[in-house]
Protein backbone atom coordinates (compact mmCIF):
# COMPACT_ATOMS: atom_id res chain seq x y z
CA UNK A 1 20.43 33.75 -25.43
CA UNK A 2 24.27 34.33 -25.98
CA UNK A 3 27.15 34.14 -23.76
CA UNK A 4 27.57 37.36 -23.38
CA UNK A 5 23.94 37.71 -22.17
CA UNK A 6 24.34 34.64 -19.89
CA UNK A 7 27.66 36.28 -17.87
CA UNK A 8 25.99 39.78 -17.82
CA UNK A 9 22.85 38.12 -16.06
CA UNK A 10 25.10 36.23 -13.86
CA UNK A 11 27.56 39.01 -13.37
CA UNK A 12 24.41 41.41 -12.14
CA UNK A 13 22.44 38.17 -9.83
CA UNK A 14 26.35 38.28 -7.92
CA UNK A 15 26.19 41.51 -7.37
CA UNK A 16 23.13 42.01 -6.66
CA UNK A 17 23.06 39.10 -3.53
CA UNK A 18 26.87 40.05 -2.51
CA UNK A 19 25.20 43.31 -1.57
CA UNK A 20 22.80 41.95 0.38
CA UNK A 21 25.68 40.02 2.27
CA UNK A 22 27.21 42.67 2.97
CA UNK A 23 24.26 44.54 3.97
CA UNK A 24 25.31 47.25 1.71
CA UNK A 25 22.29 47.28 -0.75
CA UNK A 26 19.24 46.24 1.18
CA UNK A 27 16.41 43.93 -0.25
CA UNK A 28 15.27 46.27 -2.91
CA UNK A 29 12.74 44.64 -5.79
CA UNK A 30 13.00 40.66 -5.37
CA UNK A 31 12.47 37.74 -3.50
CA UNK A 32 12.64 39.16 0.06
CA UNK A 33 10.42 41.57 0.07
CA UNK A 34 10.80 44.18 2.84
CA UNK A 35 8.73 42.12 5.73
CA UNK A 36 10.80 41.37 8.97
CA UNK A 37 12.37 38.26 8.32
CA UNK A 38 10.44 36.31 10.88
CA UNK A 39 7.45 37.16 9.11
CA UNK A 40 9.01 36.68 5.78
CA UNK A 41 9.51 32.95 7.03
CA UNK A 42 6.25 31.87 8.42
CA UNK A 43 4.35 33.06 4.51
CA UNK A 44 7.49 30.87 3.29
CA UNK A 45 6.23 27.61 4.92
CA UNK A 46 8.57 27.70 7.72
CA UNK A 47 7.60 26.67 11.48
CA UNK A 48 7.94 29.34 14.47
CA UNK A 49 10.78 26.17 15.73
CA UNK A 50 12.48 26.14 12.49
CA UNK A 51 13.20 30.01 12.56
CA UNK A 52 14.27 29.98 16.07
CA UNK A 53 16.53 26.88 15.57
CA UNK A 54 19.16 28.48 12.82
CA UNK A 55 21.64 30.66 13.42
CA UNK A 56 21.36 34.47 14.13
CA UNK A 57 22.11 36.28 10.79
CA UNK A 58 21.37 33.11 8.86
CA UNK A 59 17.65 33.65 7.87
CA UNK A 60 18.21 36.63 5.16
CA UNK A 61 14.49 36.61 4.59
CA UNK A 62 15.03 35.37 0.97
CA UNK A 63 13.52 32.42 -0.61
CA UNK A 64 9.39 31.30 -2.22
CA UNK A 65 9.18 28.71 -0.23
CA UNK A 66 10.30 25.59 2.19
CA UNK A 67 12.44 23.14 0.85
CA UNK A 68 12.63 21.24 4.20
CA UNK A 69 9.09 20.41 3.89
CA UNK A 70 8.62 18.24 0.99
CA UNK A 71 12.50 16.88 0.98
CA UNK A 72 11.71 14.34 3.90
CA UNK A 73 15.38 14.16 5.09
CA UNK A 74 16.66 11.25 6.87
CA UNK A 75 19.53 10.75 9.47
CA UNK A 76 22.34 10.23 7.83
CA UNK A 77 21.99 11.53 4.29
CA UNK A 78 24.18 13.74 2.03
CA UNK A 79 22.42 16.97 1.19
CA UNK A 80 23.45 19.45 -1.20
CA UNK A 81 21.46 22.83 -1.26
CA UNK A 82 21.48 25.17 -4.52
CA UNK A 83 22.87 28.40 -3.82
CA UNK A 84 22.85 28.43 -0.36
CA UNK A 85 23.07 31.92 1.00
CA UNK A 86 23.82 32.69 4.46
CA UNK A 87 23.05 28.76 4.90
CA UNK A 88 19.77 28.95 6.83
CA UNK A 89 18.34 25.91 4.78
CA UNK A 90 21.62 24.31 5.11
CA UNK A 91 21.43 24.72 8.55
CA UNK A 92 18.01 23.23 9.20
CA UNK A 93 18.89 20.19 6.55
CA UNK A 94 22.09 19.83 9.04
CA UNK A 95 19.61 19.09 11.65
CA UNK A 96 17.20 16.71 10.22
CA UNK A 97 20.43 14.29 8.64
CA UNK A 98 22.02 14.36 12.24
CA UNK A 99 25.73 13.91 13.09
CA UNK A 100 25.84 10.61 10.75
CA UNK A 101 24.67 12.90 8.13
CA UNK A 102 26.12 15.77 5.82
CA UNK A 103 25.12 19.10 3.99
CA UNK A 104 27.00 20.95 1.54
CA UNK A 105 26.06 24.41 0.10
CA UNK A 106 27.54 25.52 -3.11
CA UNK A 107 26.78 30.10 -3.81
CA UNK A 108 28.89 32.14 -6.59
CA UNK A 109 29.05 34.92 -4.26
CA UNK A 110 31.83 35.12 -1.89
CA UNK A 111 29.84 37.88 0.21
CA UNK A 112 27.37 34.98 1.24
CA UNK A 113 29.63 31.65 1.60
CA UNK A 114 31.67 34.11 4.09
CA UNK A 115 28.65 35.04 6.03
CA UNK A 116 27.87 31.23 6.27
CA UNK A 117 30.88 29.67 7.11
CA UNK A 118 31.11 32.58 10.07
CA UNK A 119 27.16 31.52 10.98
CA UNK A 120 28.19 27.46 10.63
CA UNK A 121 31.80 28.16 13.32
CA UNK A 122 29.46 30.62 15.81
CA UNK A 123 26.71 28.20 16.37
CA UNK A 124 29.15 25.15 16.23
CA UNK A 125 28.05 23.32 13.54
CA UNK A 126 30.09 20.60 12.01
CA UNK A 127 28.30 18.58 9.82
CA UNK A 128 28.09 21.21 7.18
CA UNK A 129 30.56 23.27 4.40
CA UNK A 130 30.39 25.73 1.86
CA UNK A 131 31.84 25.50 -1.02
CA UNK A 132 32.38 28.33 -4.15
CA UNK A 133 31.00 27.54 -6.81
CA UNK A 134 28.34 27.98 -9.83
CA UNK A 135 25.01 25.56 -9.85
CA UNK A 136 25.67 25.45 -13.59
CA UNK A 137 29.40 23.88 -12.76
CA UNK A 138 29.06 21.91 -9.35
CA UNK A 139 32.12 20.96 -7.21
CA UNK A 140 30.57 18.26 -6.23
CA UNK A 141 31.61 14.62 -7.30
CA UNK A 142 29.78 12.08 -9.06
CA UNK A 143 26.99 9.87 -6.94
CA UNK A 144 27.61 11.61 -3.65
CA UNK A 145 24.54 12.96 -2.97
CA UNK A 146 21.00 11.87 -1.50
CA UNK A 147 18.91 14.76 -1.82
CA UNK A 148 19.51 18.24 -3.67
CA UNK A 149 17.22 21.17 -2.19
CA UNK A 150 16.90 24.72 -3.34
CA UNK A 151 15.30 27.83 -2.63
CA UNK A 152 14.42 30.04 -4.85
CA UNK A 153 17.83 30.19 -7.16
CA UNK A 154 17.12 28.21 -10.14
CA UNK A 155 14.90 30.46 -11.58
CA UNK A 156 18.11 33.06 -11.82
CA UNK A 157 20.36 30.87 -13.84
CA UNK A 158 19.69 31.39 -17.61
CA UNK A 159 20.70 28.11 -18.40
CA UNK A 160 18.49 25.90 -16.16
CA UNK A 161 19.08 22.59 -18.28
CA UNK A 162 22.24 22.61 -17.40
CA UNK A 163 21.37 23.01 -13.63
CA UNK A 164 19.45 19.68 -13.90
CA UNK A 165 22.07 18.04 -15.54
CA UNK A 166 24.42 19.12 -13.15
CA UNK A 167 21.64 17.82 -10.29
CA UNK A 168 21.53 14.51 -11.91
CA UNK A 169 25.37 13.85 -11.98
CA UNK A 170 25.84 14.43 -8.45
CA UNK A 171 22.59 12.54 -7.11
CA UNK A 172 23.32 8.81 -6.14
CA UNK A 173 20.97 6.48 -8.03
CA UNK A 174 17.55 6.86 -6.48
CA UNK A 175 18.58 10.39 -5.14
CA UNK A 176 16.10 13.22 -5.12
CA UNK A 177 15.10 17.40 -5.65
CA UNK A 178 13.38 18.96 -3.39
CA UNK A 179 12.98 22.58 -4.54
CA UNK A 180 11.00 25.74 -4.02
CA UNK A 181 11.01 28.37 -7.20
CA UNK A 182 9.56 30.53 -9.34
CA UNK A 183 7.23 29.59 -12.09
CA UNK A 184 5.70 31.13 -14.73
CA UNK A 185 1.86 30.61 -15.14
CA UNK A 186 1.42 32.60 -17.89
CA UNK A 187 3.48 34.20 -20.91
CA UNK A 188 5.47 37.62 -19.00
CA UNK A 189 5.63 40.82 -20.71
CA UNK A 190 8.95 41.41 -23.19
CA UNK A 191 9.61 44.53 -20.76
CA UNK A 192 9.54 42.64 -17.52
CA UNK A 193 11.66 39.40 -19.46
CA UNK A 194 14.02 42.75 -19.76
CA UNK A 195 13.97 43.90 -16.27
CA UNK A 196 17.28 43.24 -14.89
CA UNK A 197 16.28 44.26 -11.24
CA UNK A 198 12.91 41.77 -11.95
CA UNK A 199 15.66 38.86 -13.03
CA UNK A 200 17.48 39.39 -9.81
CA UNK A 201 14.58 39.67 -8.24
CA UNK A 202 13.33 36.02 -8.94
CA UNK A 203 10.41 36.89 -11.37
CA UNK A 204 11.95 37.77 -14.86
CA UNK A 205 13.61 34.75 -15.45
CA UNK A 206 10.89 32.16 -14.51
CA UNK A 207 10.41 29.37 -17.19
CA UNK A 208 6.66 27.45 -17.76
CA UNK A 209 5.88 24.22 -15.81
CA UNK A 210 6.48 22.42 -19.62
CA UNK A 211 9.61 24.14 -20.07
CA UNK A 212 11.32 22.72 -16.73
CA UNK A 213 9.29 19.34 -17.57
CA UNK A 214 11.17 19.01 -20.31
CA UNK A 215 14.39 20.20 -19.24
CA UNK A 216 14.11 17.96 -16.31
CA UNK A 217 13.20 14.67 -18.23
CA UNK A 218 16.17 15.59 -20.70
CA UNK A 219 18.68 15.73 -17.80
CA UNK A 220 17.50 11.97 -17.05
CA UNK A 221 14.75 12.70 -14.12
CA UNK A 222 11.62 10.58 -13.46
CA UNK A 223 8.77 10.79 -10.92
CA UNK A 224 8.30 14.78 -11.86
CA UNK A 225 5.86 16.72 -10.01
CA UNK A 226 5.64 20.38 -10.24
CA UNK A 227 2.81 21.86 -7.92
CA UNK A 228 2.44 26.11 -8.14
CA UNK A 229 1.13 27.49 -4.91
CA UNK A 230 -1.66 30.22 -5.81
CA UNK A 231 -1.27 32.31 -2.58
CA UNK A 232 2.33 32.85 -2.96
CA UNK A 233 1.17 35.69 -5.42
CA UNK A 234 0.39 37.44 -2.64
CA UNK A 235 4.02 38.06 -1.38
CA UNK A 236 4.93 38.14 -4.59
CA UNK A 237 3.26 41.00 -5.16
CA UNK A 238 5.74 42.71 -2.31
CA UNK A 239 8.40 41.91 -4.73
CA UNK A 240 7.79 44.56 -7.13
CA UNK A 241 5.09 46.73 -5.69
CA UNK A 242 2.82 48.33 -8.29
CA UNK A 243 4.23 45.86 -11.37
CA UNK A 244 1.55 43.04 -11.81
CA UNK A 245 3.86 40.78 -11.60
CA UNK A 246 1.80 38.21 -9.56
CA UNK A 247 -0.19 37.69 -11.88
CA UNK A 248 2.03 36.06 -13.77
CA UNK A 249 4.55 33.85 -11.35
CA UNK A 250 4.12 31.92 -8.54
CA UNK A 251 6.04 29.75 -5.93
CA UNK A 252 6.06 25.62 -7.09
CA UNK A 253 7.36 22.81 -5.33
CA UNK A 254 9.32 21.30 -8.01
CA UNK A 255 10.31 17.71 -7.37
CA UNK A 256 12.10 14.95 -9.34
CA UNK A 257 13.91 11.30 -8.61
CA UNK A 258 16.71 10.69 -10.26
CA UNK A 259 15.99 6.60 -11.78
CA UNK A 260 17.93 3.27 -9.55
CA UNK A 261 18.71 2.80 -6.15
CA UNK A 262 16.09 1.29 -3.95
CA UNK A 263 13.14 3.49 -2.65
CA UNK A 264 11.59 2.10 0.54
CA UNK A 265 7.55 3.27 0.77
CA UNK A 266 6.90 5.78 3.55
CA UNK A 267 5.03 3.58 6.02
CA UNK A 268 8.96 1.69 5.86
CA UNK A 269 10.90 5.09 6.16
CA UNK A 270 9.22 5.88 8.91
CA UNK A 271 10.02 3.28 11.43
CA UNK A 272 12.54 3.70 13.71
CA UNK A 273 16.10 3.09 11.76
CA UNK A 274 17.69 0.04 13.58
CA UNK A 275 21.25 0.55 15.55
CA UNK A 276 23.67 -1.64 13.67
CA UNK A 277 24.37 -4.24 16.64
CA UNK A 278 20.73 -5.15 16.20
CA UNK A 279 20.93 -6.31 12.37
CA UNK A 280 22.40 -9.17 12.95
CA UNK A 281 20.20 -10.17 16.16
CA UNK A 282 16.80 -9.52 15.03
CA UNK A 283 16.37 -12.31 12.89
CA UNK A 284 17.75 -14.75 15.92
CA UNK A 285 15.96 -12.63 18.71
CA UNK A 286 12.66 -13.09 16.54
CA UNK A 287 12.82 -16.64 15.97
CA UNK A 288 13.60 -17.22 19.71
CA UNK A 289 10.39 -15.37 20.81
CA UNK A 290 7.99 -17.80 18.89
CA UNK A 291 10.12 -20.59 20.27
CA UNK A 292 10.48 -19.76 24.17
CA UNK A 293 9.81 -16.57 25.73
CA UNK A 294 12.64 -16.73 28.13
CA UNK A 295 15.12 -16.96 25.51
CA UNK A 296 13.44 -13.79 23.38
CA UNK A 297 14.01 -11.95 26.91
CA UNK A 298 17.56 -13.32 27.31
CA UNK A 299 18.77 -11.53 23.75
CA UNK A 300 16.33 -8.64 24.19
CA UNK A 301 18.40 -8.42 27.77
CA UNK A 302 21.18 -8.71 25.69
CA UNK A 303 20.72 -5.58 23.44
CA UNK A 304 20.07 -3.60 26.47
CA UNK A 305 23.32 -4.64 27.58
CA UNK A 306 24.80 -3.15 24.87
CA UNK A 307 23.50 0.43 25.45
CA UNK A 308 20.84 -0.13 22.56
CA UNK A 309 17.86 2.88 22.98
CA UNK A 310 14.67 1.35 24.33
CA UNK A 311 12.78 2.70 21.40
CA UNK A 312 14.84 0.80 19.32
CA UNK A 313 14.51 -2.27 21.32
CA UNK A 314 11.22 -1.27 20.85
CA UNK A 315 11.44 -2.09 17.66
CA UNK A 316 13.07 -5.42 17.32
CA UNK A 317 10.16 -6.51 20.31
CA UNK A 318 8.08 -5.45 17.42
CA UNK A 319 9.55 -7.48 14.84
CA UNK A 320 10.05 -10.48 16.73
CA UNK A 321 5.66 -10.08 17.57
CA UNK A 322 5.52 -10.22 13.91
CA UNK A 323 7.57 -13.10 13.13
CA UNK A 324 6.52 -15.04 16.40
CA UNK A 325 2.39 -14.90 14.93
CA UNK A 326 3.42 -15.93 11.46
CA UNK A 327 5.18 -18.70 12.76
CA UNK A 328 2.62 -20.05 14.69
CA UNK A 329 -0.18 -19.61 12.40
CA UNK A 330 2.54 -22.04 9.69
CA UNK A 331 3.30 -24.23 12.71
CA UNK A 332 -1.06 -24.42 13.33
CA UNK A 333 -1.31 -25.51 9.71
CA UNK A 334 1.61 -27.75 9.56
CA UNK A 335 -0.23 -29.50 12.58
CA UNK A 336 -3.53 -29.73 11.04
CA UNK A 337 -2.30 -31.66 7.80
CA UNK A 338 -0.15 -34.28 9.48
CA UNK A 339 -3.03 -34.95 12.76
CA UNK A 340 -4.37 -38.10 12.55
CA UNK A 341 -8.05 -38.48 14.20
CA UNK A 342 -6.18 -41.17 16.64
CA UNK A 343 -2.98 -40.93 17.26
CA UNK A 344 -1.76 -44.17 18.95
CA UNK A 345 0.66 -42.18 21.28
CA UNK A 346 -0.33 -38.72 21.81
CA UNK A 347 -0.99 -38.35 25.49
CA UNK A 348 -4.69 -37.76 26.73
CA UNK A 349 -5.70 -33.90 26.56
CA UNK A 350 -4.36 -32.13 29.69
CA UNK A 351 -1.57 -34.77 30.77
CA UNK A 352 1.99 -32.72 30.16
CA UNK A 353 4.65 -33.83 28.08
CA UNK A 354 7.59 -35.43 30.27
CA UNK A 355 10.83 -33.88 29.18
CA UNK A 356 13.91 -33.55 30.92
CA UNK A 357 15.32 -29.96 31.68
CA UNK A 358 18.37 -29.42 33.89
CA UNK A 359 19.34 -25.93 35.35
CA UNK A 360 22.90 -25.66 33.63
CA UNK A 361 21.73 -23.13 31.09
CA UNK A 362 19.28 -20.77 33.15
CA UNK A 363 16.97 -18.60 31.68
CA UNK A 364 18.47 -19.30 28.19
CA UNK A 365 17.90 -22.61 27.79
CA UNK A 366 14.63 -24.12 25.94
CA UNK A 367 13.67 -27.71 26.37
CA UNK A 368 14.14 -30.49 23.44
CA UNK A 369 13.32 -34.16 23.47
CA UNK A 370 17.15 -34.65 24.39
CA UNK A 371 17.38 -32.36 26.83
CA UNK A 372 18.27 -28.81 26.92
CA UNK A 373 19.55 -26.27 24.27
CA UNK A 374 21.39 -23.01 25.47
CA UNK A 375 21.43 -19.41 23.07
């Protein structure tokens, strides 16, 4: 495919979606279909919650698919979404990352990063920007993203290896895709391949599952998985009524991990993510617990102090159970190897150990042979 072809596909795909902006040329044939967008959302894979949480005018009704649902966003991350529209994926990514967190949404039309910027200042929502910009040329810096996510737009660039390559530079080490798109399951007809309103429309320019294999392990990606969903062909078919078209693309979930970094397993991810006063305490507030409960309560006291969430004291109670059982099943073994069957001094079973505590510490002191230690 030449240049020329490339611009003249691009040139029509800008046109085609600054109309829709501007609510000048409707849906017509593509991936919108002419369903209410509500309706449009919930076949896409979004909840009744997620529709009602973005902003009015933000949900265009375009898209295959749910991004959100298989990018497992965390508070805090960087996320960068692929042509972003009128920013209703942005919007919802804004949400799950939190105020510690940041989105960034990169269209080539101007029609659409206008409507989104107005939809981001109306509903007050800081912690996300548009930018101009092609997917094929990203203004986005090196290593400054977490996740990339994507609806539906890849599919409409004609030079998709140079999307993923583009994906891969930005993505910190260990950074991830999380994309909903078009696939082709089988080989489409030369007269749809032809079809500009079918390209614009999400359908003509589809590559094979191989193809994008290959174009993603050549841009550096590991941990592929590309899974087509069968009953998106049937709102698909309300893409191009009459065409056949179904029968030849579907919606995927196309994901990818871009190699370094460190990955944490889910069962980690999903505890609760510790407030950074109690990294330094939890080791120390652990330790204390298998050593004298009143001097776990004295730091756990401590945290609350502090205006630490009970659900993440929660946690560090949690942690400090852990460490406190582990300990004492070492400290049970470490007995059992150094008792003697008589020991000449041990007292008799049931007489206490004398030790001297005095009251100059309170609650945070622990007894020791020579006395008292205070936390």
């Amino acid at each position: 495919m030449s240049n020329d072809t490339h611009e003249k596909l691009r040139a029509h795909v800008r046109e085609t979606y600054g109309n829709i902006a501007e609510g000048s040329g409707g849906c017509g044939t593509g991936c919108c279909g002419s369903a209410p967008v509500s309706v449009t959302g919930e076949r896409l894979g979004y909840s009744a919650e997620e529709l009602a949480a973005a902003p009015e005018g933000a949900n265009l009704g375009l898209g295959c698919g749910n991004p959100q649902a298989i990018a497992e966003l965390k508070a805090g991350e960087t996320v960068l979404d692929l042509g972003s529209g009128a920013g209703f994926d942005c919007f919802l990514a804004a949400r799950a990352v939190g105020s510690a967190g940041r989105v960034i949404g990169v269209d080539m039309t101007s029609g659409m990063l206008t409507k989104a910027r107005s939809n981001a200042e109306k509903a007050g929502i800081i912690n996300v920007e548009f930018r101009l910009g092609e997917i094929e040329a990203l203004p986005v810096a090196d290593g400054s993203v977490d996740v990339i996510i994507s609806n539906c737009v890849i599919n409409l660039s004609p030079e998709k290896g140079t999307v993923f390559r583009e994906a891969f530079r930005v993505l910190k080490p260990g950074g991830r895709l999380a994309i909903s798109d078009v696939v082709a399951t089988a080989e489409l007809p030369d007269s749809a391949r032809a079809d500009l309103a079918l390209y614009s429309g999400c359908m003509a320019g589809a590559s094979s599952i191989p193809e994008l294999e290959a174009a993603l392990s050549a841009a550096g990606f590991e941990a592929l998985s590309i899974t087509p969903k069968d009953e998106s062909r049937e709102f698909i078919r309300d893409w191009a009524p009459g065409r056949g078209v179904e029968a030849y693309v579907a919606s995927a979930n196309i994901q990818a991990v871009k190699p370094g970094g460190k990955r944490t397993s889910t069962a980690t991810e999903a505890k609760p993510q510790l407030h950074a006063s109690i990294v330094s305490m939890v080791s120390l507030a652990a330790g204390i617990a298998a050593k004298h409960p009143d001097m776990g309560l004295c730091q756990l006291g401590r945290l609350r102090q502090m205006g630490v969430p009970q659900h993440q004291v929660d946690a560090v109670i949690e942690i400090a159970r852990h460490i406190r059982d582990e300990a004492a099943e070492k400290l049970d073994a470490a007995f059992d190897e150094q008792a003697a069957p008589e020991a000449p001094n041990a007292p008799a079973p049931g007489q206490p150990l004398s030790i001297k505590v005095t009251e100059a510490g309170g609650s945070c002191c622990t007894p020791t042979p020579g006395g008292q230690s205070c936390c």
